[in-house]
C-alpha atoms as a PDB file:
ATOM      1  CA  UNK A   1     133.227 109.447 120.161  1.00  0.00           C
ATOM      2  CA  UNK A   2     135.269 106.535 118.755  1.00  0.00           C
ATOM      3  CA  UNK A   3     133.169 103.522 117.967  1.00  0.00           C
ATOM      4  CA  UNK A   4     134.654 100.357 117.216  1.00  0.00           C
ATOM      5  CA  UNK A   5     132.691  97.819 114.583  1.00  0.00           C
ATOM      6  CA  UNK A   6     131.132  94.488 115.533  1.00  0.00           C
ATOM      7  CA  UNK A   7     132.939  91.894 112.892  1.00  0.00           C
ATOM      8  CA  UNK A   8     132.849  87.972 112.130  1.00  0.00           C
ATOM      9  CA  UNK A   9     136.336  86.301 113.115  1.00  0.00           C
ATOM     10  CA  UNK A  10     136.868  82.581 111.465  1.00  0.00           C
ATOM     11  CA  UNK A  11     138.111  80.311 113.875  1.00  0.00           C
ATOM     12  CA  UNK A  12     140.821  77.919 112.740  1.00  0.00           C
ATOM     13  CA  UNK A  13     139.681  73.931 112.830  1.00  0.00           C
ATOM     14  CA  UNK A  14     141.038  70.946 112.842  1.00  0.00           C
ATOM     15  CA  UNK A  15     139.438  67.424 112.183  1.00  0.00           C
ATOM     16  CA  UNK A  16     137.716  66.040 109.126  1.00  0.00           C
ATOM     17  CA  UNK A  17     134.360  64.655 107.520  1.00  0.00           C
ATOM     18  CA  UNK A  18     134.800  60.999 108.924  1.00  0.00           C
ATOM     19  CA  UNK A  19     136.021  62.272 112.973  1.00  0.00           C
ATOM     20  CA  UNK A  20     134.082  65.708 113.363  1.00  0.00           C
ATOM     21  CA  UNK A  21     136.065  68.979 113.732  1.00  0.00           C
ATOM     22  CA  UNK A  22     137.305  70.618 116.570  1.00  0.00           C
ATOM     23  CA  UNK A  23     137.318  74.640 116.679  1.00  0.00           C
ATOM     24  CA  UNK A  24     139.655  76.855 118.638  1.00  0.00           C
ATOM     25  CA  UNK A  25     139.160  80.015 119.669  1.00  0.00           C
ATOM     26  CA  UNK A  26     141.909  80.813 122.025  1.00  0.00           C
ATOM     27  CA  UNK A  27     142.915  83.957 123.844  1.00  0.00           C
ATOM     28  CA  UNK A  28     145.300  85.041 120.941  1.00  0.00           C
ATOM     29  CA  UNK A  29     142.496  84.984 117.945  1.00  0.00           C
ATOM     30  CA  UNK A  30     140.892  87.265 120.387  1.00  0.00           C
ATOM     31  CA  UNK A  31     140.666  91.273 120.253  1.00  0.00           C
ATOM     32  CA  UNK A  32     140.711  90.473 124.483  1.00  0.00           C
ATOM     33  CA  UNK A  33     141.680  87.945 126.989  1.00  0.00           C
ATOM     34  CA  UNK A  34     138.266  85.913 127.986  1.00  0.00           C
ATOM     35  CA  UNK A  35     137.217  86.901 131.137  1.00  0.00           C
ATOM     36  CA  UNK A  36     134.175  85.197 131.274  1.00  0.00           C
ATOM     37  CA  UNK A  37     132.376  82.485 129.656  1.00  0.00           C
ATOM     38  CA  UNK A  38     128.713  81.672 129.140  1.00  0.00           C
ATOM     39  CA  UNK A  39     125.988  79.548 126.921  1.00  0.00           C
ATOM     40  CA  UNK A  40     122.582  80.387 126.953  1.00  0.00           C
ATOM     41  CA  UNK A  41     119.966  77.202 125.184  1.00  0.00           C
ATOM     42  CA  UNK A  42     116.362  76.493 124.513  1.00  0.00           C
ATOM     43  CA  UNK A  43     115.436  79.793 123.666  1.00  0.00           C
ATOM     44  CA  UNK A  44     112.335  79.697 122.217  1.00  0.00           C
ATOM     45  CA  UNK A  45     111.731  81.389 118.854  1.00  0.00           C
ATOM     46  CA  UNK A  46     108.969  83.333 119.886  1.00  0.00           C
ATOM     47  CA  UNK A  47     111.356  85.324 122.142  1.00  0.00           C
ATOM     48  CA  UNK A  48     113.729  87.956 120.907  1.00  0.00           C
ATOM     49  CA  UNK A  49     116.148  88.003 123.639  1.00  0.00           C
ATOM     50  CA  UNK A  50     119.782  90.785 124.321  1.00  0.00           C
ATOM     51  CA  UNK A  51     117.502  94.543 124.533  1.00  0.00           C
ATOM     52  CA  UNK A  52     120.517  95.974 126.467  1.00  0.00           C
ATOM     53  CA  UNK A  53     124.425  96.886 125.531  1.00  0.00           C
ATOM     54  CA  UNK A  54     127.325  97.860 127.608  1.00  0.00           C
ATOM     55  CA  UNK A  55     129.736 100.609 129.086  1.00  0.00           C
ATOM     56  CA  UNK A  56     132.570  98.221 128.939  1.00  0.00           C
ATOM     57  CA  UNK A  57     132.216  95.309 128.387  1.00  0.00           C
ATOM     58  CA  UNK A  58     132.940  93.121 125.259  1.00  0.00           C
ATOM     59  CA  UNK A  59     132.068  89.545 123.912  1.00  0.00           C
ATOM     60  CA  UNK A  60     132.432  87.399 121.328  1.00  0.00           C
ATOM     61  CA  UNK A  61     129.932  85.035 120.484  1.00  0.00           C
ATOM     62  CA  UNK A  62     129.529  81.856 118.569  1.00  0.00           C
ATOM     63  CA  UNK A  63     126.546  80.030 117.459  1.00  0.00           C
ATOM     64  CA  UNK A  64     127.586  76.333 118.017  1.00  0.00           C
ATOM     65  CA  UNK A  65     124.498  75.050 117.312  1.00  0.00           C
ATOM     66  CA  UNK A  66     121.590  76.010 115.351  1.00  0.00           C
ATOM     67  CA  UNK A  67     121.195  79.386 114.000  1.00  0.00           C
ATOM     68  CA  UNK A  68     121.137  82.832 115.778  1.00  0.00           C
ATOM     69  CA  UNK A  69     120.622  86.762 114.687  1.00  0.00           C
ATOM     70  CA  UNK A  70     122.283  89.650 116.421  1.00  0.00           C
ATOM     71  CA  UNK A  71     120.673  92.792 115.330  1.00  0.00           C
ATOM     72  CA  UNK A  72     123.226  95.708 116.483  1.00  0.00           C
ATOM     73  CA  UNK A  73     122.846  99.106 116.876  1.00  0.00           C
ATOM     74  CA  UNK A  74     125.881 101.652 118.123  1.00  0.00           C
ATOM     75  CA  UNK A  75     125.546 104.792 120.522  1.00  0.00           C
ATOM     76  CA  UNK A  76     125.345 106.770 116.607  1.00  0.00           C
ATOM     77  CA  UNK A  77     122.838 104.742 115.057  1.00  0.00           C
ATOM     78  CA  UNK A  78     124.383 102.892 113.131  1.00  0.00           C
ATOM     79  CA  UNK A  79     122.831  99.410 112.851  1.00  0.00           C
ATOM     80  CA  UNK A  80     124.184  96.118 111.706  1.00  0.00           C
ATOM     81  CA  UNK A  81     122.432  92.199 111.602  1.00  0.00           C
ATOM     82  CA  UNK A  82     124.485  89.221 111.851  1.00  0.00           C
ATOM     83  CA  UNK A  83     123.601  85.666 111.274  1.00  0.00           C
ATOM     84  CA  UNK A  84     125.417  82.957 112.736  1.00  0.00           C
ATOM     85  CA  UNK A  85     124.791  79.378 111.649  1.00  0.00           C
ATOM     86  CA  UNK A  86     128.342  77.909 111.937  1.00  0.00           C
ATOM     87  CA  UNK A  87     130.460  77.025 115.233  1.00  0.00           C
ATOM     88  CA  UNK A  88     133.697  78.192 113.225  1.00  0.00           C
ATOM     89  CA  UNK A  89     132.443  81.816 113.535  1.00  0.00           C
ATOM     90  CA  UNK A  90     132.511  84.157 115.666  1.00  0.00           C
ATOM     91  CA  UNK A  91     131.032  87.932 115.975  1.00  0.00           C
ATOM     92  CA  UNK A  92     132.889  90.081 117.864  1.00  0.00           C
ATOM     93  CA  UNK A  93     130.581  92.786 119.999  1.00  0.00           C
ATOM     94  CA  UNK A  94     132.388  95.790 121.032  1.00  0.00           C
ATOM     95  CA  UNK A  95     130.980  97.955 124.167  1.00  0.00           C
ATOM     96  CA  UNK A  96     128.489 100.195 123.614  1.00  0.00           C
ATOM     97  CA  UNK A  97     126.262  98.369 120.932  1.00  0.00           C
ATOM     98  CA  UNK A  98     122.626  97.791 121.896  1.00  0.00           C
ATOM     99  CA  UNK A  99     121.692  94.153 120.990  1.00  0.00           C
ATOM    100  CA  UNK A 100     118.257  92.047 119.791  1.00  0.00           C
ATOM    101  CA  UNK A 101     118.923  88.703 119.440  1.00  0.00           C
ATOM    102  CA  UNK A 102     116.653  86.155 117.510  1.00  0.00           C
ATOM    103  CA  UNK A 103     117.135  81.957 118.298  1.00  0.00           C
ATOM    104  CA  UNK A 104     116.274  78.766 115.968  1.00  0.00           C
ATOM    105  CA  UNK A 105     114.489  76.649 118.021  1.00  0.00           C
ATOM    106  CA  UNK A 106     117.860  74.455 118.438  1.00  0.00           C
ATOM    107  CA  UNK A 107     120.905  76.875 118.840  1.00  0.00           C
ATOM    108  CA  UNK A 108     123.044  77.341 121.833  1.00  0.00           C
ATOM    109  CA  UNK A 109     124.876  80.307 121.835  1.00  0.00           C
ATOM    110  CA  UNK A 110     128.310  80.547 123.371  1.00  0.00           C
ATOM    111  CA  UNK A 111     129.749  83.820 124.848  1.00  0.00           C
ATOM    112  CA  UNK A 112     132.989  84.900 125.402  1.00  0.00           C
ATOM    113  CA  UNK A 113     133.305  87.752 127.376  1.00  0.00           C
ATOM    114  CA  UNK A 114     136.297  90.255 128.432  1.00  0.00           C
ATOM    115  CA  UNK A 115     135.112  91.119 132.057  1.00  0.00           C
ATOM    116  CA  UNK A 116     133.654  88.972 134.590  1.00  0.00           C
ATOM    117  CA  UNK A 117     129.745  89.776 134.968  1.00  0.00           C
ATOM    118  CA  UNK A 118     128.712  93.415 136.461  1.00  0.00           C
ATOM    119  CA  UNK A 119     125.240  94.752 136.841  1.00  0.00           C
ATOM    120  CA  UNK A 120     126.769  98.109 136.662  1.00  0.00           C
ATOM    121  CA  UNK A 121     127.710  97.894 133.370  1.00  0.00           C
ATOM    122  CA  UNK A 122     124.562  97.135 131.685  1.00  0.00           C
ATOM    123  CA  UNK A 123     122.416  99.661 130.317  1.00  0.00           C
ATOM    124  CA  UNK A 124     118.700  98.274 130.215  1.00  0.00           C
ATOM    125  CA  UNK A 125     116.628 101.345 128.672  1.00  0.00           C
ATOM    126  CA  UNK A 126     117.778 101.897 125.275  1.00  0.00           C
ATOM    127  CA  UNK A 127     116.366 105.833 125.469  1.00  0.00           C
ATOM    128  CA  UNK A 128     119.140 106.113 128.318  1.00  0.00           C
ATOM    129  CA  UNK A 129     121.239 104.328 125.821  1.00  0.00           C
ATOM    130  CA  UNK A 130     120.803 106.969 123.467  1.00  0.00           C
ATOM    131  CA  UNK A 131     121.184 109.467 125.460  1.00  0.00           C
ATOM    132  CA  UNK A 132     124.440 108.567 125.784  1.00  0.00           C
ATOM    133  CA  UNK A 133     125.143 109.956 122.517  1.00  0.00           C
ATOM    134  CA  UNK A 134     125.297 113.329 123.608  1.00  0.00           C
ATOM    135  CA  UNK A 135     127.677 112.990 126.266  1.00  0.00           C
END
């Protein structure tokens, strides 16, 4: 089985210290055309959140506020922590990755996501996750 890697892109930016920046993350800095788009906020940081992956489905996500950890595992094993603490960056999330995510008590997260939402694709149970290995 092929397995892509999760990586950080750097969105480009424009603006400076006396205005603010703006950051762009358009559909051509992207390894997929956004599908779908979705924040998730006041997370406490007592709660690890994610505990699934997908069949299909791919995202990129930004931290543009606070801080947030992505601890990634693929279908071999193979794990991988991210930190994001800057709304320039992104980490790209390919399918097939099972995900624990970890909130500062401030951070919004922002998600970018190649297919609109589908129950379907989810996969809850990470033993039937890696069972998936063997297929």
């Amino acid at each position: 089985m092929n397995v892509q890697k999760p990586y950080l892109l750097t969105f480009d930016t424009i603006g400076a210290p006396d205005l603010g920046y703006i950051a762009v993350a358009g559909n051509s800095a992207l390894p997929f055309q956004i599908q779908r788009t979705y924040w998730i906020y006041c997370t406490p940081e007592t709660v690890a959140r994610g505990h699934h992956a997908h069949h299909k489905l791919q995202q990129v996500v930004i931290a543009v506020h606070g801080s947030i950890e992505f601890i990634l595992e693929n279908i071999g094993g193979e794990k991988t922590t991210f930190r994001l603490e800057k709304p320039d960056t992104g980490l790209f999330i390919p399918e097939m990755h099972w995900r624990t995510i970890n909130f500062s008590h401030d951070a919004v997260l922002l998600c970018l996501a190649s297919t609109e939402y589908n129950e379907e694709d989810y996969i809850r149970n990470f033993e039937d996750f890696k069972s998936l290995a063997n297929k």
